[in-house]
PDB file of N, CA and C in Angstrom:
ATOM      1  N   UNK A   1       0.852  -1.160   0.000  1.00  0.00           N
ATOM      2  CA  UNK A   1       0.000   0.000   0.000  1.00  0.00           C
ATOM      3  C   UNK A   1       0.908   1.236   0.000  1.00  0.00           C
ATOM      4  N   UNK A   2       0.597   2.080  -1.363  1.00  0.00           N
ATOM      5  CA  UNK A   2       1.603   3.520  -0.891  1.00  0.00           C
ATOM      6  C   UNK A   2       1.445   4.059   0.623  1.00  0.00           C
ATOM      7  N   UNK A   3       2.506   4.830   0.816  1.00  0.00           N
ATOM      8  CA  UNK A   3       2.202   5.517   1.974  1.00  0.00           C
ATOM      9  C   UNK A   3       0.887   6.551   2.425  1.00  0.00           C
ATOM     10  N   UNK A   4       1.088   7.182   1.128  1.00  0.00           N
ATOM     11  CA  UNK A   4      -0.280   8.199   1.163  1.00  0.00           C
ATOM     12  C   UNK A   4      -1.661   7.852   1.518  1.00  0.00           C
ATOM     13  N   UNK A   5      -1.924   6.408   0.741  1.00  0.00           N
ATOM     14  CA  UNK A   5      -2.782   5.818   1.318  1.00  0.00           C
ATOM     15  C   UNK A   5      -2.564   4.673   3.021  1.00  0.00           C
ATOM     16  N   UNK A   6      -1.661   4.437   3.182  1.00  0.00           N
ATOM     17  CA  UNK A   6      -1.751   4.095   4.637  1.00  0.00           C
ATOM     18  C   UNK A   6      -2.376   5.504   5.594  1.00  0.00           C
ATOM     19  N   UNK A   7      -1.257   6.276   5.518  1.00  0.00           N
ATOM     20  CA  UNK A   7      -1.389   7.692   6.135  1.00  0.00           C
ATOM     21  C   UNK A   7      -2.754   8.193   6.326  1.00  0.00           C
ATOM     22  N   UNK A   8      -3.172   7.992   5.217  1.00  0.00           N
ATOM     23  CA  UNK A   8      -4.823   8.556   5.354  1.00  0.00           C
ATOM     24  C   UNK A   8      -5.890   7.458   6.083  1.00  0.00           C
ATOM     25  N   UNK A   9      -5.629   6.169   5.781  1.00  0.00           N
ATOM     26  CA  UNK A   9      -6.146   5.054   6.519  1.00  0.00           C
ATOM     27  C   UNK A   9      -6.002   4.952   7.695  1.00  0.00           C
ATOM     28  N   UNK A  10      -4.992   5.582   8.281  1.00  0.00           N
ATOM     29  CA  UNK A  10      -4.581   5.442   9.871  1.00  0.00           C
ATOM     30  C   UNK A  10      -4.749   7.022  10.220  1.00  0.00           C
ATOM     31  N   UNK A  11      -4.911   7.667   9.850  1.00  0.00           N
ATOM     32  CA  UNK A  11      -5.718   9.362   9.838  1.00  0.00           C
ATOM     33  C   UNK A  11      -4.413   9.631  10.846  1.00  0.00           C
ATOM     34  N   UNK A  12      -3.324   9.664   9.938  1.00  0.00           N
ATOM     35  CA  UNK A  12      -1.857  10.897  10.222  1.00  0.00           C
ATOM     36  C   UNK A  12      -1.307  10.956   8.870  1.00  0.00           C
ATOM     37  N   UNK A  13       0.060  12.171   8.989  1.00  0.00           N
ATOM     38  CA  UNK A  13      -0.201  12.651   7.802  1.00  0.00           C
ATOM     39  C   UNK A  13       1.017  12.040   7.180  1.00  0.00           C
ATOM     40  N   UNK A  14       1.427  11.881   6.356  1.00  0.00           N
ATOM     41  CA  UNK A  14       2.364  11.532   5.280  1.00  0.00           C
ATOM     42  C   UNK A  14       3.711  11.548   6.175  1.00  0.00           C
ATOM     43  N   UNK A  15       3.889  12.857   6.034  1.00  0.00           N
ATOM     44  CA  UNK A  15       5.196  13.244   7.198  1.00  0.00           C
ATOM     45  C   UNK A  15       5.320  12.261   8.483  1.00  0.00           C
ATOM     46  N   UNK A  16       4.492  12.219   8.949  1.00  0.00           N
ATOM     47  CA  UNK A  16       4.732  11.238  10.365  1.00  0.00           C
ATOM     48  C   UNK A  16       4.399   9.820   9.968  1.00  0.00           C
ATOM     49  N   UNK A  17       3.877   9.462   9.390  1.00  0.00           N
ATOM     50  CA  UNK A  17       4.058   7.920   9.112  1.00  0.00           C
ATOM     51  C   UNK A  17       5.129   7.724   8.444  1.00  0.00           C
ATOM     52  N   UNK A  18       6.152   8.898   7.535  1.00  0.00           N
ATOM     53  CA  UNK A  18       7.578   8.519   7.091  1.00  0.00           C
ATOM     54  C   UNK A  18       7.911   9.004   8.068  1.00  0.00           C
ATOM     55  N   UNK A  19       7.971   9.496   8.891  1.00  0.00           N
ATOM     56  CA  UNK A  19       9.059   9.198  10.499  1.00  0.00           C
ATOM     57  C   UNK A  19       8.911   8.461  11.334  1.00  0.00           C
ATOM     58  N   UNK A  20       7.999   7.348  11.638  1.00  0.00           N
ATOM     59  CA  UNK A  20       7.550   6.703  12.135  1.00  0.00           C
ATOM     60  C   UNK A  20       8.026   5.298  11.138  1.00  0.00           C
ATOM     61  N   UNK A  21       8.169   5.437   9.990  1.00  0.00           N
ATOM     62  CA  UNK A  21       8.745   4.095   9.580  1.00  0.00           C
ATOM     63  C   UNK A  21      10.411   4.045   9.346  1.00  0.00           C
ATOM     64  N   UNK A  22      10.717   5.370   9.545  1.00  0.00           N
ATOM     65  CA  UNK A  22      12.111   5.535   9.253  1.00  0.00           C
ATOM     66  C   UNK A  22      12.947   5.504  10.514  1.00  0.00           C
ATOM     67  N   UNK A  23      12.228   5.354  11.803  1.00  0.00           N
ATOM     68  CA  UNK A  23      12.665   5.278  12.906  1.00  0.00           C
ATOM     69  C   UNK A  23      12.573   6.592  14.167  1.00  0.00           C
ATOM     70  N   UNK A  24      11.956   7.429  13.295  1.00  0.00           N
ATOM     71  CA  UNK A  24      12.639   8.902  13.722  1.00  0.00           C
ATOM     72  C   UNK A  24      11.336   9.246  15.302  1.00  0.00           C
ATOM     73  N   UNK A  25      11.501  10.195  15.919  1.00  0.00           N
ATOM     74  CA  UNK A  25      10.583   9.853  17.386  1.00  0.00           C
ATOM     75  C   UNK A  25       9.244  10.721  16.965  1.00  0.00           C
ATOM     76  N   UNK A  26       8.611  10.232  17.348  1.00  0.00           N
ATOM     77  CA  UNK A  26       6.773  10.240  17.241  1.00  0.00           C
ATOM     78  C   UNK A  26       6.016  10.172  18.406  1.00  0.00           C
ATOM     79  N   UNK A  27       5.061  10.698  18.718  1.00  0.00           N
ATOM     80  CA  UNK A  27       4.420  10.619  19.942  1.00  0.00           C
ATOM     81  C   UNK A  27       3.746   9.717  20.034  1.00  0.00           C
ATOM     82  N   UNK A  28       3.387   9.309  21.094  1.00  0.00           N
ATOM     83  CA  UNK A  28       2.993   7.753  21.474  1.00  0.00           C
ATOM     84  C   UNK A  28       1.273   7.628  20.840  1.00  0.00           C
ATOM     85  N   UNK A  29       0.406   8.723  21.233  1.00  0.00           N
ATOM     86  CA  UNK A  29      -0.586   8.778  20.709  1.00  0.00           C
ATOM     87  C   UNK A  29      -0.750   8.873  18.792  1.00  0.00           C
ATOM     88  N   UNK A  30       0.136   9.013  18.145  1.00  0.00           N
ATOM     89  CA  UNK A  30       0.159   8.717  16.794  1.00  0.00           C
ATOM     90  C   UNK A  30       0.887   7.377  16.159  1.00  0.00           C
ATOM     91  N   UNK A  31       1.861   7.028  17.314  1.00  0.00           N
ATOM     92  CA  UNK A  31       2.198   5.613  16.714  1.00  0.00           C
ATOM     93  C   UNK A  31       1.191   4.571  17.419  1.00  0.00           C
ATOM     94  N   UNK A  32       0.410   4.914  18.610  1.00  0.00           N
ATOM     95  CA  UNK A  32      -1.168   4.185  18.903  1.00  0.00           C
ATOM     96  C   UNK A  32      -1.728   4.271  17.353  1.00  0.00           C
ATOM     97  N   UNK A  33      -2.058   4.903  16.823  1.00  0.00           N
ATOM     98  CA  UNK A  33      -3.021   5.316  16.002  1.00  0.00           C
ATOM     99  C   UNK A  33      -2.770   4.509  14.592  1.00  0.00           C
ATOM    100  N   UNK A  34      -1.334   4.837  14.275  1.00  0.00           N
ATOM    101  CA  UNK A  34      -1.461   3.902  13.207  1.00  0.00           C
ATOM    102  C   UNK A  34      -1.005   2.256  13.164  1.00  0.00           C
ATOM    103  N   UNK A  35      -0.182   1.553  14.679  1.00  0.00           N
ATOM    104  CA  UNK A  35      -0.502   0.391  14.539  1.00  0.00           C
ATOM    105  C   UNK A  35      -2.333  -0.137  15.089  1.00  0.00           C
ATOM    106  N   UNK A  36      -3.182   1.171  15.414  1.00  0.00           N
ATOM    107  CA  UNK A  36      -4.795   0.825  15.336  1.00  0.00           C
ATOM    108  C   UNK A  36      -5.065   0.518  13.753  1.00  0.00           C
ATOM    109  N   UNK A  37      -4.685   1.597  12.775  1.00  0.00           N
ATOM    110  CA  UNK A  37      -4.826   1.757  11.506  1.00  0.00           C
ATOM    111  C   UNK A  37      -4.334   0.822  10.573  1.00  0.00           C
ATOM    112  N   UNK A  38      -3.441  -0.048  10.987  1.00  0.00           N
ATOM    113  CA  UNK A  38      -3.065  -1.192  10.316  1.00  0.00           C
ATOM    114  C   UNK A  38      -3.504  -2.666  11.012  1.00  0.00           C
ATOM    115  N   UNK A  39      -4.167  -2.598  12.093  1.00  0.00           N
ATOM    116  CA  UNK A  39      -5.020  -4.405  12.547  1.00  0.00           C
ATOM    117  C   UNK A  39      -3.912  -4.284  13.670  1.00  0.00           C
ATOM    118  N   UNK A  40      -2.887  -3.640  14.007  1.00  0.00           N
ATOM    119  CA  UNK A  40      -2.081  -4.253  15.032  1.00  0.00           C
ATOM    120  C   UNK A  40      -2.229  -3.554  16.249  1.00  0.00           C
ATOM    121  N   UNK A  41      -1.106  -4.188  17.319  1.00  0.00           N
ATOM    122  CA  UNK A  41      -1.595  -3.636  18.912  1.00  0.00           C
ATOM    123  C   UNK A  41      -0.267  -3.944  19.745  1.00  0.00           C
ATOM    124  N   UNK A  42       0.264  -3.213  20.450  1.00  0.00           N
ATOM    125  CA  UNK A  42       1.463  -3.284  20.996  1.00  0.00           C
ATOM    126  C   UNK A  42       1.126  -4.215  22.736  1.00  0.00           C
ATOM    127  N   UNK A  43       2.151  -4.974  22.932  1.00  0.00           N
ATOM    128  CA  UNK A  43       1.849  -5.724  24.075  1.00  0.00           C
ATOM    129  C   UNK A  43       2.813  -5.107  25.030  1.00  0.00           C
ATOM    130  N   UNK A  44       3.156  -4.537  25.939  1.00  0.00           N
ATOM    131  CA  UNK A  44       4.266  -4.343  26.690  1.00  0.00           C
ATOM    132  C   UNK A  44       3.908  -5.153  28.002  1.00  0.00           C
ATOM    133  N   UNK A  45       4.742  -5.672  28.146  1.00  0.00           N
ATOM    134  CA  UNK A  45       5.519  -6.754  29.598  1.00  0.00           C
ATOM    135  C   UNK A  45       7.176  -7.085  29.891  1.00  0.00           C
ATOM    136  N   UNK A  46       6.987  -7.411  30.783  1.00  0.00           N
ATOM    137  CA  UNK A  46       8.527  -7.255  31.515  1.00  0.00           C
ATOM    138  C   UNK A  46       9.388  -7.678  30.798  1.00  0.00           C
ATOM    139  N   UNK A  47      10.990  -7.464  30.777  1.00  0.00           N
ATOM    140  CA  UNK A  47      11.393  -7.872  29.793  1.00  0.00           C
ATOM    141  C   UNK A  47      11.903  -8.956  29.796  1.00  0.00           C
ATOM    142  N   UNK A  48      11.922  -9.374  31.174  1.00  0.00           N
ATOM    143  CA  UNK A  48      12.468 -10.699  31.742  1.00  0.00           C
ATOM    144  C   UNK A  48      11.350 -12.260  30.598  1.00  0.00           C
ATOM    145  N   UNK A  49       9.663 -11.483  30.146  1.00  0.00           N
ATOM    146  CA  UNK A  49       9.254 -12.349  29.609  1.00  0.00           C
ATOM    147  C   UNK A  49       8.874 -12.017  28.027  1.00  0.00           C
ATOM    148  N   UNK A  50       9.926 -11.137  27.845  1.00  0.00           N
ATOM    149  CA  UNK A  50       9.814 -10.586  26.067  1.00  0.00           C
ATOM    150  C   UNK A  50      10.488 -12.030  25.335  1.00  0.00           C
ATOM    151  N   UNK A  51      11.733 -12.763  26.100  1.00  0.00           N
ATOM    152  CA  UNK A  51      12.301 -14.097  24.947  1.00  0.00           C
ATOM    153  C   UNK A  51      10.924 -15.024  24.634  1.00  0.00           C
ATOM    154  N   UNK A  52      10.373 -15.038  26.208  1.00  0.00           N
ATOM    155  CA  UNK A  52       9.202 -16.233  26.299  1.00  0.00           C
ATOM    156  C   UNK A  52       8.107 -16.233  25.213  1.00  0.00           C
ATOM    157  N   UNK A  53       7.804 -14.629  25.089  1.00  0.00           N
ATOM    158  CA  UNK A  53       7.075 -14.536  24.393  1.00  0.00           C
ATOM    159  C   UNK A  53       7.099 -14.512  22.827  1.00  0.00           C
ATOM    160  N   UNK A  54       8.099 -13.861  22.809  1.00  0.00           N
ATOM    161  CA  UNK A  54       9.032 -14.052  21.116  1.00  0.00           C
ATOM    162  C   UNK A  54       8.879 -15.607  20.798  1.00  0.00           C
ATOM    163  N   UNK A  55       9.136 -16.490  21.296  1.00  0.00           N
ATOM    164  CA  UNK A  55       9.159 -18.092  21.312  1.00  0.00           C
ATOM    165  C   UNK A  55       8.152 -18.608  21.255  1.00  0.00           C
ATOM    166  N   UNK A  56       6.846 -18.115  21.986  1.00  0.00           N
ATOM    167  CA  UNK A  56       5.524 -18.641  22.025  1.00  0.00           C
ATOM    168  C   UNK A  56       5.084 -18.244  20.574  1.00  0.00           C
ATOM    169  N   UNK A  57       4.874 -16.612  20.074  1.00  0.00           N
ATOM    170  CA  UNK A  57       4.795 -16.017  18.705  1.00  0.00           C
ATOM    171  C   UNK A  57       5.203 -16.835  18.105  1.00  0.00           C
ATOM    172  N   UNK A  58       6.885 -17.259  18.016  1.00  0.00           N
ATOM    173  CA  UNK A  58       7.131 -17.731  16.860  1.00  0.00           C
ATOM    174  C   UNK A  58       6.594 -19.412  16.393  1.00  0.00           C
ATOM    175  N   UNK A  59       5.975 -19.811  17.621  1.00  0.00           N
ATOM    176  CA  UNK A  59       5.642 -21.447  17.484  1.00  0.00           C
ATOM    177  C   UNK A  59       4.169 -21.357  16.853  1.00  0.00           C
ATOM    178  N   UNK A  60       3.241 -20.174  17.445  1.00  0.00           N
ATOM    179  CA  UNK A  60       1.952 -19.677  17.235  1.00  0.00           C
ATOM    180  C   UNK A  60       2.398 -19.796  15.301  1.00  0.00           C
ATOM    181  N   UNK A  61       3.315 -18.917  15.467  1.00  0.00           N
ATOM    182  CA  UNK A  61       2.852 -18.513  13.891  1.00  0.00           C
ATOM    183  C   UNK A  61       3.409 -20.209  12.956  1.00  0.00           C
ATOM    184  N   UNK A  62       4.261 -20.843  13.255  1.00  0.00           N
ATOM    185  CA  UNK A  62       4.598 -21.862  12.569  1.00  0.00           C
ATOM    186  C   UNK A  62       2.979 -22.997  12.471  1.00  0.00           C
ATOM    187  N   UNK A  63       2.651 -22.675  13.563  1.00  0.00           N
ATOM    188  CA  UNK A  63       1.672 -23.714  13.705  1.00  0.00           C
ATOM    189  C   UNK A  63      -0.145 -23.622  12.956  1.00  0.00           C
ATOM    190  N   UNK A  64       0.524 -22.047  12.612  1.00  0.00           N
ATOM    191  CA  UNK A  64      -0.112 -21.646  11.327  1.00  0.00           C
ATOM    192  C   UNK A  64      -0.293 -21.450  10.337  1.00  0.00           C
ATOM    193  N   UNK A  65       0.911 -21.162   9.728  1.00  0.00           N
ATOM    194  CA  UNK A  65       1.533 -22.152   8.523  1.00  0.00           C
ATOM    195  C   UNK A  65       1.494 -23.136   8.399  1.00  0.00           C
ATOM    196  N   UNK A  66       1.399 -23.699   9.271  1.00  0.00           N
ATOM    197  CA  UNK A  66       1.607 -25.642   9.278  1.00  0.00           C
ATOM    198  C   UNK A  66      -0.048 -26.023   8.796  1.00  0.00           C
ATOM    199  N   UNK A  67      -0.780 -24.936   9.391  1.00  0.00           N
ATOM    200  CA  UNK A  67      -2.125 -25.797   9.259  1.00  0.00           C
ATOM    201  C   UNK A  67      -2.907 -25.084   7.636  1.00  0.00           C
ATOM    202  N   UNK A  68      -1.975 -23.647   7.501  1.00  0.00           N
ATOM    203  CA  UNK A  68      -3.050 -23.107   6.256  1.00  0.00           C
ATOM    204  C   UNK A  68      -1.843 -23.984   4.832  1.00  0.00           C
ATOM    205  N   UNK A  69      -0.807 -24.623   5.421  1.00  0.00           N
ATOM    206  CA  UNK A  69      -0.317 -25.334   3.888  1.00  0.00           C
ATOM    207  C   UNK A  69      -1.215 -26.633   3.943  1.00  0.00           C
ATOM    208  N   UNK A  70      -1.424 -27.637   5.112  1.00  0.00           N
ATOM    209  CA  UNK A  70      -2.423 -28.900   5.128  1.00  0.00           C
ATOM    210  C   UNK A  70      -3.572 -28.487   4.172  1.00  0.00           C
ATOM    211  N   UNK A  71      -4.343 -27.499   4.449  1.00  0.00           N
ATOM    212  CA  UNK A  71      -5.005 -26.636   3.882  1.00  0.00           C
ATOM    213  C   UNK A  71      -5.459 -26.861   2.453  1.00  0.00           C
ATOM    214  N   UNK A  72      -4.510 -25.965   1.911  1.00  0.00           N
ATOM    215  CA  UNK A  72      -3.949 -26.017   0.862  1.00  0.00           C
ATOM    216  C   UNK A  72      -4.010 -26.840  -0.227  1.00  0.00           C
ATOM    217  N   UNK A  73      -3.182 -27.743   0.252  1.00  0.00           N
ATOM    218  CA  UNK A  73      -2.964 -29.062   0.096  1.00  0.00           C
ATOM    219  C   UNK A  73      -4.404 -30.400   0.198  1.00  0.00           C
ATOM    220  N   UNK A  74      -5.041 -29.878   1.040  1.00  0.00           N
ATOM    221  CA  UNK A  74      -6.117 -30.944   0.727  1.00  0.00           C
ATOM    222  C   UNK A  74      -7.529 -30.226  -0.204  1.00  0.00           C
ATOM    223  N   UNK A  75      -7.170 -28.985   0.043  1.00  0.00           N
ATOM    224  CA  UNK A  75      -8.155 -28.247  -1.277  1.00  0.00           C
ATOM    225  C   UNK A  75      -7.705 -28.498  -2.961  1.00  0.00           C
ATOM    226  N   UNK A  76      -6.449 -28.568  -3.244  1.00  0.00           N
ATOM    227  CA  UNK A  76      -6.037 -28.531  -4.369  1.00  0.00           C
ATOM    228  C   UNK A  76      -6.183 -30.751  -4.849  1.00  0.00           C
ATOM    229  N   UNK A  77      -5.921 -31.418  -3.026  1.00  0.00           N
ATOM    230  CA  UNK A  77      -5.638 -32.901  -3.438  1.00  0.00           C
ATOM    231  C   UNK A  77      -7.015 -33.571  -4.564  1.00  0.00           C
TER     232      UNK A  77
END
């Protein structure tokens, strides 16, 4: 999706969603806004359980792949 159209989808303006993807600092209430504007949502917890969770994500997502290729695969068999 161009930017212009994200920007307007997540209702900020051009300028701050290219500083916001380029790394540059943004206020918390506009980078709320556009991971609202794109389906996503920030989790914050300790950091002692950020590996745990990185690990759980990454098994979540394999195990979803795993099931939309079965999928796949028995639609096309």
């Amino acid at each position: 999706m161009p930017i212009d159209q994200a920007a307007r989808h997540c209702g900020v303006s051009v300028g701050m969603l290219s500083k916001l993807e380029n790394g540059k600092g943004v206020n918390l209430e506009h980078a709320l806004r556009v991971l609202d504007g794109l389906g996503l949502t920030m989790l914050v917890v300790p950091k002692a359980h950020a590996t745990w969770l990185e690990h759980a994500a990454a098994h979540a997502a394999k195990i979803g792949e795993d099931a939309s290729r079965e999928q796949h695969a028995w639609l096309e068999g």
